[in-house]
N, C-alpha and C. Protein backbone atom coordinates (compact mmCIF):
# COMPACT_ATOMS: atom_id res chain seq x y z
N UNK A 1 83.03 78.56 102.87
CA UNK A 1 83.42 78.99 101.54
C UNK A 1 82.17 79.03 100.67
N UNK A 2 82.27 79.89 99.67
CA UNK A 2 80.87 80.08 98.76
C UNK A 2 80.85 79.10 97.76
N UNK A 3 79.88 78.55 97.56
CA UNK A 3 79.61 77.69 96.07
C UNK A 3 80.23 78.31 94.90
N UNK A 4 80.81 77.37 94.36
CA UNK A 4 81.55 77.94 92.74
C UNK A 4 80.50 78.67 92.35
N UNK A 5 79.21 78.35 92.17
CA UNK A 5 78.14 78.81 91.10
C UNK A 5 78.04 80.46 91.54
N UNK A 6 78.28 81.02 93.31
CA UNK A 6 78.65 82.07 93.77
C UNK A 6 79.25 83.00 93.24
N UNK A 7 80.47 82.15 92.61
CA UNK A 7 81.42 82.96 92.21
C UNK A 7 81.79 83.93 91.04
N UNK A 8 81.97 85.08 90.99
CA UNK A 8 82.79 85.24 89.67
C UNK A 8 83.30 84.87 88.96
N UNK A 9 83.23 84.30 88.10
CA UNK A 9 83.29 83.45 86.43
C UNK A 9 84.60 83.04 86.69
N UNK A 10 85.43 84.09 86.65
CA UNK A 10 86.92 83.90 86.24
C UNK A 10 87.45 83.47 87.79
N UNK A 11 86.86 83.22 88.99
CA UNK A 11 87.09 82.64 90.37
C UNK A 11 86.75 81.26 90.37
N UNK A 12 85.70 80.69 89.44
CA UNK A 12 85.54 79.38 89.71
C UNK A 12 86.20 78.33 88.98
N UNK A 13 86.44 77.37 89.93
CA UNK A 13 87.46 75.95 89.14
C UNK A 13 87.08 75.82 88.12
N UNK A 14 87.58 75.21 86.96
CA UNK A 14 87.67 74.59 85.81
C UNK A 14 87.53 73.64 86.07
N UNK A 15 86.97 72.33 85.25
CA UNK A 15 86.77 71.06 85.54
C UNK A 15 86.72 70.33 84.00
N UNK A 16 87.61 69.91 83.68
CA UNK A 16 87.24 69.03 82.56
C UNK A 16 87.67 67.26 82.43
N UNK A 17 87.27 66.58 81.57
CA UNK A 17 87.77 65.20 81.68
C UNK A 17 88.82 65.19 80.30
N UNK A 18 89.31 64.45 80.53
CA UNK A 18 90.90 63.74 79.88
C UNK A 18 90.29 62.28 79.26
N UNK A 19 90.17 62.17 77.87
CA UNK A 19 89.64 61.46 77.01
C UNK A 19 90.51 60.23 76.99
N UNK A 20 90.30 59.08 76.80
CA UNK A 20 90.95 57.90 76.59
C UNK A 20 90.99 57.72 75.38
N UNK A 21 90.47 58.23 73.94
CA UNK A 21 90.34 58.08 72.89
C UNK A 21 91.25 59.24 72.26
N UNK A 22 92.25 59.82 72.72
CA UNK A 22 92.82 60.91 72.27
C UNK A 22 94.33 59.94 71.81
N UNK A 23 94.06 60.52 70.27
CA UNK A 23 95.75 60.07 69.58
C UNK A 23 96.63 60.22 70.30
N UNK A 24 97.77 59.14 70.09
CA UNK A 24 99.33 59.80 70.99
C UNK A 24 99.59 60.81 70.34
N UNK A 25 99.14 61.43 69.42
CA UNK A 25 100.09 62.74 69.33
C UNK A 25 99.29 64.18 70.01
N UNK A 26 98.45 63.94 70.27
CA UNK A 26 97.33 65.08 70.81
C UNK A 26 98.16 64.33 73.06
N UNK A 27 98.05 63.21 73.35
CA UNK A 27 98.32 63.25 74.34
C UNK A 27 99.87 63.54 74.41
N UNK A 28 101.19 63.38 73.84
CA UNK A 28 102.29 63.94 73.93
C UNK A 28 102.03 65.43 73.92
N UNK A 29 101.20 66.33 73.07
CA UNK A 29 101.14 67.34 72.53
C UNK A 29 100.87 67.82 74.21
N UNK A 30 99.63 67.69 74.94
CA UNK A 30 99.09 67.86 76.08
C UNK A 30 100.40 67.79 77.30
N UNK A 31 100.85 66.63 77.35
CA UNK A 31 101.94 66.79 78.02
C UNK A 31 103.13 67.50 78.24
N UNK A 32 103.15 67.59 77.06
CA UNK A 32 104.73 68.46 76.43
C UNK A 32 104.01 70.11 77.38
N UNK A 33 102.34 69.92 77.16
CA UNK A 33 102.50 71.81 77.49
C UNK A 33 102.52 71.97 79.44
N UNK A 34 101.97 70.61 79.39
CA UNK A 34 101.78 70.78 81.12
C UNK A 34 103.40 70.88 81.77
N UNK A 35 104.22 70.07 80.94
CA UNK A 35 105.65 69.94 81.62
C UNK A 35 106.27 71.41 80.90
N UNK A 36 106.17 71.87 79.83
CA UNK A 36 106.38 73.48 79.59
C UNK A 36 106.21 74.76 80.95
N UNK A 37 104.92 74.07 80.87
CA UNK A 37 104.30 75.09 82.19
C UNK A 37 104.88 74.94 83.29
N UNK A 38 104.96 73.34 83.72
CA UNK A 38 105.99 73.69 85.28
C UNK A 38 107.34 74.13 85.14
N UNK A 39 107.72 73.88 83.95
CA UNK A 39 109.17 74.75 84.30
C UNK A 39 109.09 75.77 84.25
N UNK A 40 107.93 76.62 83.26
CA UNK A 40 107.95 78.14 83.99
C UNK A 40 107.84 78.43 85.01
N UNK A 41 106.35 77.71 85.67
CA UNK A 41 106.30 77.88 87.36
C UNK A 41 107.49 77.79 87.87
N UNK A 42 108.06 77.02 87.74
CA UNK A 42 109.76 76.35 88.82
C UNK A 42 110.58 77.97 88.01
N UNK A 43 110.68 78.32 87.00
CA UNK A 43 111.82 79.24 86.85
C UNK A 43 111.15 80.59 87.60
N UNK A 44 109.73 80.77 87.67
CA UNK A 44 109.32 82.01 88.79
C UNK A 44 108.95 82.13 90.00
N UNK A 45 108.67 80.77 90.31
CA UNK A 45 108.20 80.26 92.18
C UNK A 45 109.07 79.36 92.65
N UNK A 46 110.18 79.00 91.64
CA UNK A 46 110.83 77.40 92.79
C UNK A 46 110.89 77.37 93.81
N UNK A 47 111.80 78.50 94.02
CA UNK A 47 112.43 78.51 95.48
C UNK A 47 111.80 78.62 96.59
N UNK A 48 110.47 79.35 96.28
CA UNK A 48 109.39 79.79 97.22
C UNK A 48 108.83 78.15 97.45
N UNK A 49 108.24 77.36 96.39
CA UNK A 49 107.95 76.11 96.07
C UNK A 49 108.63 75.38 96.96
N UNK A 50 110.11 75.14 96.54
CA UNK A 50 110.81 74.32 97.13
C UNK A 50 110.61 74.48 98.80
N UNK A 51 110.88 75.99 99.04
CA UNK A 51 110.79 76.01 100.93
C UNK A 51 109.17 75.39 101.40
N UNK A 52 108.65 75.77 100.57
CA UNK A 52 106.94 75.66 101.31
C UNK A 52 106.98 73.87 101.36
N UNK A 53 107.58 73.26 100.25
CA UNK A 53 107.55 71.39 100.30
C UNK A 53 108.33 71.10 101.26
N UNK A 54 109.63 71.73 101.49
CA UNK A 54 110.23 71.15 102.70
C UNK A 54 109.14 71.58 104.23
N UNK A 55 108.89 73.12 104.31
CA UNK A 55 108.34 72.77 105.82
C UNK A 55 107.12 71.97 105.95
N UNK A 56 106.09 71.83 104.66
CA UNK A 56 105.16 71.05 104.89
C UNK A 56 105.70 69.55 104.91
N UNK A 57 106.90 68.82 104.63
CA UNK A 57 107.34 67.66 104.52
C UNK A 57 108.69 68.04 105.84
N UNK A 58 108.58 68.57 106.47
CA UNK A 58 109.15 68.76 107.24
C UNK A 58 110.98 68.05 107.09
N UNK A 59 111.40 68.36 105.88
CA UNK A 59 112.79 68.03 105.31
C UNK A 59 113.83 69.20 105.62
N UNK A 60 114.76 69.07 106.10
CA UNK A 60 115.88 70.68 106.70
C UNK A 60 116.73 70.08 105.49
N UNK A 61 116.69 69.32 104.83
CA UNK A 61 118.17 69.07 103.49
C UNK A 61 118.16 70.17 102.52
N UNK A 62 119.35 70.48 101.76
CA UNK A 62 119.57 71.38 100.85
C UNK A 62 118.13 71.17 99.46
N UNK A 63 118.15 72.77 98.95
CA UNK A 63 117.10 72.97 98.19
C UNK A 63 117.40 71.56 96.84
N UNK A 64 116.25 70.52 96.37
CA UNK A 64 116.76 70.61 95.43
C UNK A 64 117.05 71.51 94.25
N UNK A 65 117.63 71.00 92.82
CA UNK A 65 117.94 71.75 91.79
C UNK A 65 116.50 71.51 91.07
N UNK A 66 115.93 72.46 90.55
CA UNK A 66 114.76 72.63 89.45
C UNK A 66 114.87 71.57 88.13
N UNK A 67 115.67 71.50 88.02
CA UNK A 67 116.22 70.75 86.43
C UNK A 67 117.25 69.58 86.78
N UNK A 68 117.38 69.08 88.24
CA UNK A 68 118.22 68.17 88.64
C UNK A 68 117.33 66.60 87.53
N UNK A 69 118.05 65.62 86.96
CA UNK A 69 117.63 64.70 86.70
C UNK A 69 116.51 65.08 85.59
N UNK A 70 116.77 66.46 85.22
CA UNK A 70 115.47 66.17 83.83
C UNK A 70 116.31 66.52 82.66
N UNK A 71 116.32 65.40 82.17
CA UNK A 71 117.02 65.53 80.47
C UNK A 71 116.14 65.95 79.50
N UNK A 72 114.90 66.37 79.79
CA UNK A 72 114.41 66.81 78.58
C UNK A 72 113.20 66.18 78.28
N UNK A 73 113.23 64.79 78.33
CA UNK A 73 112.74 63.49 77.75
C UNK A 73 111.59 62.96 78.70
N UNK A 74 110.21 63.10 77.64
CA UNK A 74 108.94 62.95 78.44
C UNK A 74 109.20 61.90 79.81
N UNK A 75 109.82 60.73 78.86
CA UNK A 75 109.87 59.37 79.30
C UNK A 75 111.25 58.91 79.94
């Protein structure tokens, strides 16, 4: 594989650090968007998602539900 530095700008990883000095409301704020984002992912890839975790976890049980057990609530 080629070195990031190789790459086309918009091809290479992102890398940043996650501050310990960040207000709870800037880290809820952060969270709230990462858990935003997987439920979009899950409402346009689940299912694809879901099959690829079972054969790599090698599980034959029914798909779970996307939103099974999430009330909403960070915590």
């Amino acid at each position: 594989m080629t070195e990031p530095e190789d790459r086309p700008a918009h091809l290479r990883p992102v890398a940043f650090e996650i501050s310990r000095f960040w207000p709870p409301e800037v880290a809820l704020a952060v969270f709230e968007l990462i858990d935003d984002l997987r439920d979009k992912i899950l409402a346009l890839h689940g299912d694809r998602i879901f099959d690829l975790l079972r054969e790599q976890r090698g599980c034959d049980g029914p798909r779970p539900r996307p939103d099974a057990g999430d009330d909403g609530q960070p915590f």
